[in-house]
PDB file of N, CA and C in Angstrom:
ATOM      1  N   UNK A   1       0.826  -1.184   0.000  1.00  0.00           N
ATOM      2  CA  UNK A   1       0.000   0.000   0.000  1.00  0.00           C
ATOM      3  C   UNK A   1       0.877   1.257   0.000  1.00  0.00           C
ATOM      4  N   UNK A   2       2.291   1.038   0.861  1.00  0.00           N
ATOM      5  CA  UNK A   2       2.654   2.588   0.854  1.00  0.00           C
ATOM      6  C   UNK A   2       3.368   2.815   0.250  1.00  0.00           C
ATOM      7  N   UNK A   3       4.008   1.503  -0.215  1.00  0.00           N
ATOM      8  CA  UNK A   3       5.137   1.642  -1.551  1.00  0.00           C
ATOM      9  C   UNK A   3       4.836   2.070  -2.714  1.00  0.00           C
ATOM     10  N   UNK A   4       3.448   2.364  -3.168  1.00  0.00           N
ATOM     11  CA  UNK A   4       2.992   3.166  -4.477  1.00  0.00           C
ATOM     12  C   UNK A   4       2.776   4.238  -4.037  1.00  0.00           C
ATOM     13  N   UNK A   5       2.626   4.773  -3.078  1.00  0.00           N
ATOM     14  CA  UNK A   5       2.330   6.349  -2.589  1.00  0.00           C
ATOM     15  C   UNK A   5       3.775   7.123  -2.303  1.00  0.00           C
ATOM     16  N   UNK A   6       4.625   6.084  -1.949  1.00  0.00           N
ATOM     17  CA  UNK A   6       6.074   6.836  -2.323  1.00  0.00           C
ATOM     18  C   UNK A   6       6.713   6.643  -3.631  1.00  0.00           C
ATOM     19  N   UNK A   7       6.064   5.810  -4.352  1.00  0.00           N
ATOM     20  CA  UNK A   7       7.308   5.834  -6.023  1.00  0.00           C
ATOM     21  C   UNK A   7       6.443   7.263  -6.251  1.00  0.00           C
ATOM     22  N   UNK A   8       4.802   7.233  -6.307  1.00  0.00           N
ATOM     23  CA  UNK A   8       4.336   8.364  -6.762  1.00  0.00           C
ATOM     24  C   UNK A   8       4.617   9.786  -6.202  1.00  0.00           C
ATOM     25  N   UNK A   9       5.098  10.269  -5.095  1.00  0.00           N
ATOM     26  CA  UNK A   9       6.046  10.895  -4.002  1.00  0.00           C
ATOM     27  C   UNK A   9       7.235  10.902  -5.253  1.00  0.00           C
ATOM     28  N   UNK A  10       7.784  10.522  -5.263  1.00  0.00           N
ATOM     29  CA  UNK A  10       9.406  10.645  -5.861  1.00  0.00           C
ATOM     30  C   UNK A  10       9.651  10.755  -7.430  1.00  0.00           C
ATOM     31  N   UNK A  11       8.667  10.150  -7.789  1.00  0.00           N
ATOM     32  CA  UNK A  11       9.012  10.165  -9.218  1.00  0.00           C
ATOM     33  C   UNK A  11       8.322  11.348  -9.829  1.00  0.00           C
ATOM     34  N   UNK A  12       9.115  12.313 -10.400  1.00  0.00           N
ATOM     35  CA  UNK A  12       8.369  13.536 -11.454  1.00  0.00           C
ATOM     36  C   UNK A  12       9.741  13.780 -12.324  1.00  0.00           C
ATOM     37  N   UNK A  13       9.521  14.395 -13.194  1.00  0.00           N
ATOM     38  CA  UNK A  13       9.944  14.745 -14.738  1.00  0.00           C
ATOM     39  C   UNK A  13       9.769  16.138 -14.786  1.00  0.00           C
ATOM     40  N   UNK A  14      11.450  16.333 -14.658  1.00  0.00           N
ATOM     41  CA  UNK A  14      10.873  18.099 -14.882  1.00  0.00           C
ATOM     42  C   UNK A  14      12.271  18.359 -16.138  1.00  0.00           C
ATOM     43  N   UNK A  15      11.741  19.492 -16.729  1.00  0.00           N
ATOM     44  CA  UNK A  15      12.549  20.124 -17.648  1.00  0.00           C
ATOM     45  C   UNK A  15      13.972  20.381 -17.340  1.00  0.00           C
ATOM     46  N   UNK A  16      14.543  20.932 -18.267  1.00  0.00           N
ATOM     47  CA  UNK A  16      15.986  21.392 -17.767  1.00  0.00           C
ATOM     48  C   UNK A  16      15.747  22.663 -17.309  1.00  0.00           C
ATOM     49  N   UNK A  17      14.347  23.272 -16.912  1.00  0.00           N
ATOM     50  CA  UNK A  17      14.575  24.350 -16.100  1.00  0.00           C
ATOM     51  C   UNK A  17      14.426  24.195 -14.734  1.00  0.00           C
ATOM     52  N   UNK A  18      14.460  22.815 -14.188  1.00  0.00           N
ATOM     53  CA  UNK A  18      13.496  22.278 -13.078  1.00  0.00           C
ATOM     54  C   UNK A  18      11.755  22.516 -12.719  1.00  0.00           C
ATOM     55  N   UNK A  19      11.306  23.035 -14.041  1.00  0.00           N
ATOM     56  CA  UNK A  19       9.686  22.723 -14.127  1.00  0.00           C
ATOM     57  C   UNK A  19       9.311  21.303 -14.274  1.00  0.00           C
ATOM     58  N   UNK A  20       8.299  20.914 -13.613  1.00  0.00           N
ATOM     59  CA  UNK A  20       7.529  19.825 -13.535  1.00  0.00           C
ATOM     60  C   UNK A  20       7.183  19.675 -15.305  1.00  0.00           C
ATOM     61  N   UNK A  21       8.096  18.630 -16.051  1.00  0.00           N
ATOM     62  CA  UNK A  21       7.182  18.242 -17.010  1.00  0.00           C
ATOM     63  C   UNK A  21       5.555  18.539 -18.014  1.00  0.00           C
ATOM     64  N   UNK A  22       4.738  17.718 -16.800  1.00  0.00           N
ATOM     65  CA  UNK A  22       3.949  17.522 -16.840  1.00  0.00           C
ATOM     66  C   UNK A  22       2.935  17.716 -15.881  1.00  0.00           C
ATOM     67  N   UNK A  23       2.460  18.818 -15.423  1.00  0.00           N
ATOM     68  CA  UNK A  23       1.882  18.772 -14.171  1.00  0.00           C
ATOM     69  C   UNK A  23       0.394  18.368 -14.050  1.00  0.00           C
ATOM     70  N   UNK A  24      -0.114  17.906 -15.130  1.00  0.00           N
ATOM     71  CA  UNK A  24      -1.398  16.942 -14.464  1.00  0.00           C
ATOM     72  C   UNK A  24      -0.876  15.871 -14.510  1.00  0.00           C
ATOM     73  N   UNK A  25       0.161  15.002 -14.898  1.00  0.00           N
ATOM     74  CA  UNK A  25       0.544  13.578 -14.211  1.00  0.00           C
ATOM     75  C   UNK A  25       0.856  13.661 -12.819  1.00  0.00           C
ATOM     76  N   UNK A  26       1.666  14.967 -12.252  1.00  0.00           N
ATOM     77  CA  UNK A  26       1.895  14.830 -11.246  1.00  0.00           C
ATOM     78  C   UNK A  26       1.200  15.337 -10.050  1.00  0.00           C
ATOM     79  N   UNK A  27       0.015  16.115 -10.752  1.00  0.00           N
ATOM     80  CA  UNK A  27      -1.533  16.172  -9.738  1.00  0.00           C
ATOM     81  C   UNK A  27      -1.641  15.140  -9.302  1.00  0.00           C
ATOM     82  N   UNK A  28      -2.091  14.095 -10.628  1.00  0.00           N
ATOM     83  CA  UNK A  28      -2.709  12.664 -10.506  1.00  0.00           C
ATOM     84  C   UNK A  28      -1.985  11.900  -9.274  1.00  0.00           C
ATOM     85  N   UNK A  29      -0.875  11.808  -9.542  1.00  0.00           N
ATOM     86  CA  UNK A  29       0.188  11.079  -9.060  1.00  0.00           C
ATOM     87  C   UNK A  29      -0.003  11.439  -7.229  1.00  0.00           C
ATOM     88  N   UNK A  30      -0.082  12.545  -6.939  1.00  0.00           N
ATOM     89  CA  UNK A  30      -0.262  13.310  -5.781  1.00  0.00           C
ATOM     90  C   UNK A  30      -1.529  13.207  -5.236  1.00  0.00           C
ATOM     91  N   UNK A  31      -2.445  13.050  -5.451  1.00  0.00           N
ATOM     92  CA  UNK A  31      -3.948  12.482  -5.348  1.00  0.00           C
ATOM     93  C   UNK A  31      -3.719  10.851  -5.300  1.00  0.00           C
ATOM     94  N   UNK A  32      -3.029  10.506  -6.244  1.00  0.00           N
ATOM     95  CA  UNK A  32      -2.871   8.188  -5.599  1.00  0.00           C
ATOM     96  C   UNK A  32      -2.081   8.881  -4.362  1.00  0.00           C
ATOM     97  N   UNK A  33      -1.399   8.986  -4.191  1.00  0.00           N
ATOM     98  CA  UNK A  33      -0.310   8.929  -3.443  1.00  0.00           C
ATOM     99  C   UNK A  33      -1.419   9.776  -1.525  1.00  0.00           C
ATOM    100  N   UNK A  34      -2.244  10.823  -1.665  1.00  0.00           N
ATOM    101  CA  UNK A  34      -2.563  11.093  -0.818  1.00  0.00           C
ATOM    102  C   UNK A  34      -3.720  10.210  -0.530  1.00  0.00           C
ATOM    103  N   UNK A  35      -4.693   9.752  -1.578  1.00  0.00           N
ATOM    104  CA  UNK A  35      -5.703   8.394  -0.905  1.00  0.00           C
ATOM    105  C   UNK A  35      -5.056   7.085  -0.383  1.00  0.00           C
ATOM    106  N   UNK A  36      -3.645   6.935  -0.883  1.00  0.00           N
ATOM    107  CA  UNK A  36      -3.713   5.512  -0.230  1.00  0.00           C
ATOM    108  C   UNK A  36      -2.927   5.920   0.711  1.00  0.00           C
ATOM    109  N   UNK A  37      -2.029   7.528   1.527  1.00  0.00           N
ATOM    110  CA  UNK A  37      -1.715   7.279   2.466  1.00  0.00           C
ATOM    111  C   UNK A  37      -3.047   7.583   3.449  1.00  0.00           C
ATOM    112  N   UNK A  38      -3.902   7.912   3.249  1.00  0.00           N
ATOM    113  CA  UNK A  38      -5.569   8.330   3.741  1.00  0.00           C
ATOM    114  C   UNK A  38      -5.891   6.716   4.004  1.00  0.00           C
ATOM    115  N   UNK A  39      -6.016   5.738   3.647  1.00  0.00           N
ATOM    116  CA  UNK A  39      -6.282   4.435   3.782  1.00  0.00           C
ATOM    117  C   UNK A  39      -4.942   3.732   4.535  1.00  0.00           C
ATOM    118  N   UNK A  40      -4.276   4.009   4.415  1.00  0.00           N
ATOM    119  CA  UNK A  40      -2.884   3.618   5.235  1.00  0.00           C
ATOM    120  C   UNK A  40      -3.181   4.137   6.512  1.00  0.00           C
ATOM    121  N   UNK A  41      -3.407   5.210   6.812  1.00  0.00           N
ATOM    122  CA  UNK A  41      -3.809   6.042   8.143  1.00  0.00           C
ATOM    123  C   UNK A  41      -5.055   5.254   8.715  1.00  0.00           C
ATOM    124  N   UNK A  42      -6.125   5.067   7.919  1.00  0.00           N
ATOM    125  CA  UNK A  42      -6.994   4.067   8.462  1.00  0.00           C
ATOM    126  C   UNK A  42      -6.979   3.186   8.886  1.00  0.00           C
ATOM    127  N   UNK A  43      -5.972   2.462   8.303  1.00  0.00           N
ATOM    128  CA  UNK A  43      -6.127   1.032   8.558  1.00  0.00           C
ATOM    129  C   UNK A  43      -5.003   0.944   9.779  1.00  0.00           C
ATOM    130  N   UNK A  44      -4.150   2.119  10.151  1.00  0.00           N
ATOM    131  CA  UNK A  44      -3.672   1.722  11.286  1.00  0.00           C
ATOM    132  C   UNK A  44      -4.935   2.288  12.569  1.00  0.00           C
ATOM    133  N   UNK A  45      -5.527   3.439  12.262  1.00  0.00           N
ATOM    134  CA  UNK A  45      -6.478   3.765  13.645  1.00  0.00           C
ATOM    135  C   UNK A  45      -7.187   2.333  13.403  1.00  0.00           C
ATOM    136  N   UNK A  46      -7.697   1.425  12.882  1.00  0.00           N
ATOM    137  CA  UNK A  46      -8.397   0.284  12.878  1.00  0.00           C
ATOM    138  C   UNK A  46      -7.837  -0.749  13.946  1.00  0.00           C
ATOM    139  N   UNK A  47      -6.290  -0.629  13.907  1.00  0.00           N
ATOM    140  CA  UNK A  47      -5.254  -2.023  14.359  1.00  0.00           C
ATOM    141  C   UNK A  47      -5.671  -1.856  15.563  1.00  0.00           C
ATOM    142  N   UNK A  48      -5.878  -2.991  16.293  1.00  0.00           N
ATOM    143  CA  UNK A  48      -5.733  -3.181  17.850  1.00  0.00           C
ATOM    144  C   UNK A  48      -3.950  -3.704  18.500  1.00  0.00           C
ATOM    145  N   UNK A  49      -3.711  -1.930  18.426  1.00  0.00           N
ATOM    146  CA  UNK A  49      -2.514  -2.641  18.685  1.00  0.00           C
ATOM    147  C   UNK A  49      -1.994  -3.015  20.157  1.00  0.00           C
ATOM    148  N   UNK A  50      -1.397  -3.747  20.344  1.00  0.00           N
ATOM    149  CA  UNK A  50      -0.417  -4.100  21.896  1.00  0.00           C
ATOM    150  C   UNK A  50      -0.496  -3.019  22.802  1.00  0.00           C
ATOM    151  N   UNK A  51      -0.832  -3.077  23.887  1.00  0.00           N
ATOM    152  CA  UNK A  51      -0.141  -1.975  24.789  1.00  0.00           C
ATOM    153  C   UNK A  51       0.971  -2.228  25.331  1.00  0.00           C
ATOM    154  N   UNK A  52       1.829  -1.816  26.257  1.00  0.00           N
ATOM    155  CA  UNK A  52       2.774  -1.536  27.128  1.00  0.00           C
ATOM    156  C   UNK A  52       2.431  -3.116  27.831  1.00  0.00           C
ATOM    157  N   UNK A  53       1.332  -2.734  28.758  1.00  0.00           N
ATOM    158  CA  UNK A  53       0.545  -3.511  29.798  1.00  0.00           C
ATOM    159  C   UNK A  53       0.434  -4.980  29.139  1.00  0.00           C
ATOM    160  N   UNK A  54      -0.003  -4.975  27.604  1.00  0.00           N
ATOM    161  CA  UNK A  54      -0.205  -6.197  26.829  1.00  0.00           C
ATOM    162  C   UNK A  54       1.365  -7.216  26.946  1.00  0.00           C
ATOM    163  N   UNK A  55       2.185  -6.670  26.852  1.00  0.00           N
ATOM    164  CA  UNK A  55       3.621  -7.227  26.460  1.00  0.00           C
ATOM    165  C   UNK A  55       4.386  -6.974  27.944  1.00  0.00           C
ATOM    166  N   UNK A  56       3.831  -6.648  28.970  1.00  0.00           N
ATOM    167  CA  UNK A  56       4.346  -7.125  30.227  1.00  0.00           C
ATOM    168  C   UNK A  56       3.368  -8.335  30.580  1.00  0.00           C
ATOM    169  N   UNK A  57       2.131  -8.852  29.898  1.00  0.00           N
ATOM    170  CA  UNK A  57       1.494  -9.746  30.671  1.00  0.00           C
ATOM    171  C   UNK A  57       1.621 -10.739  29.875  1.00  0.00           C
ATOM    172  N   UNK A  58       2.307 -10.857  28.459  1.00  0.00           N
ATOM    173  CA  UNK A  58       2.869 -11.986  27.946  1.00  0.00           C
ATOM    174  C   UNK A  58       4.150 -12.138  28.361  1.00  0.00           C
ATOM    175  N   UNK A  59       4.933 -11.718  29.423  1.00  0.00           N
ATOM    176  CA  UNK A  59       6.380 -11.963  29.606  1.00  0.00           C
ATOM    177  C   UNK A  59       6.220 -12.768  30.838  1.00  0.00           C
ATOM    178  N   UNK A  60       4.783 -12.980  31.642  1.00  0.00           N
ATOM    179  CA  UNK A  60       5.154 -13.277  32.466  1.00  0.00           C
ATOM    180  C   UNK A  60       4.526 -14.832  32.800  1.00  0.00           C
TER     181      UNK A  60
END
């Protein structure tokens, strides 16, 4: 999931003036890249993760 939201993050094409190429690819690109870190963010508030308390009461 987050490995396409960073190639799309990193990868742009810009001129030899350092202008963006193409700047509706890299709208586009910036829009994937902000929904799936928007679903990445979700799906961690979703996780039930471990507490502190959780992983002292499996040690013992």
């Amino acid at each position: 999931m987050f490995d396409s939201a960073f190639d799309a993050l990193r990868s742009a094409q810009v001129n030899r003036f350092g202008v963006y190429a193409d700047t509706s690819i890299r709208y586009r690109d910036l829009i994937a890249a902000r929904d799936e870190i928007a679903a990445a963010i979700e799906a961690m508030k979703a996780t039930d993760w471990p507490t502190n308390a959780d992983y002292d009461a499996a040690e013992q």
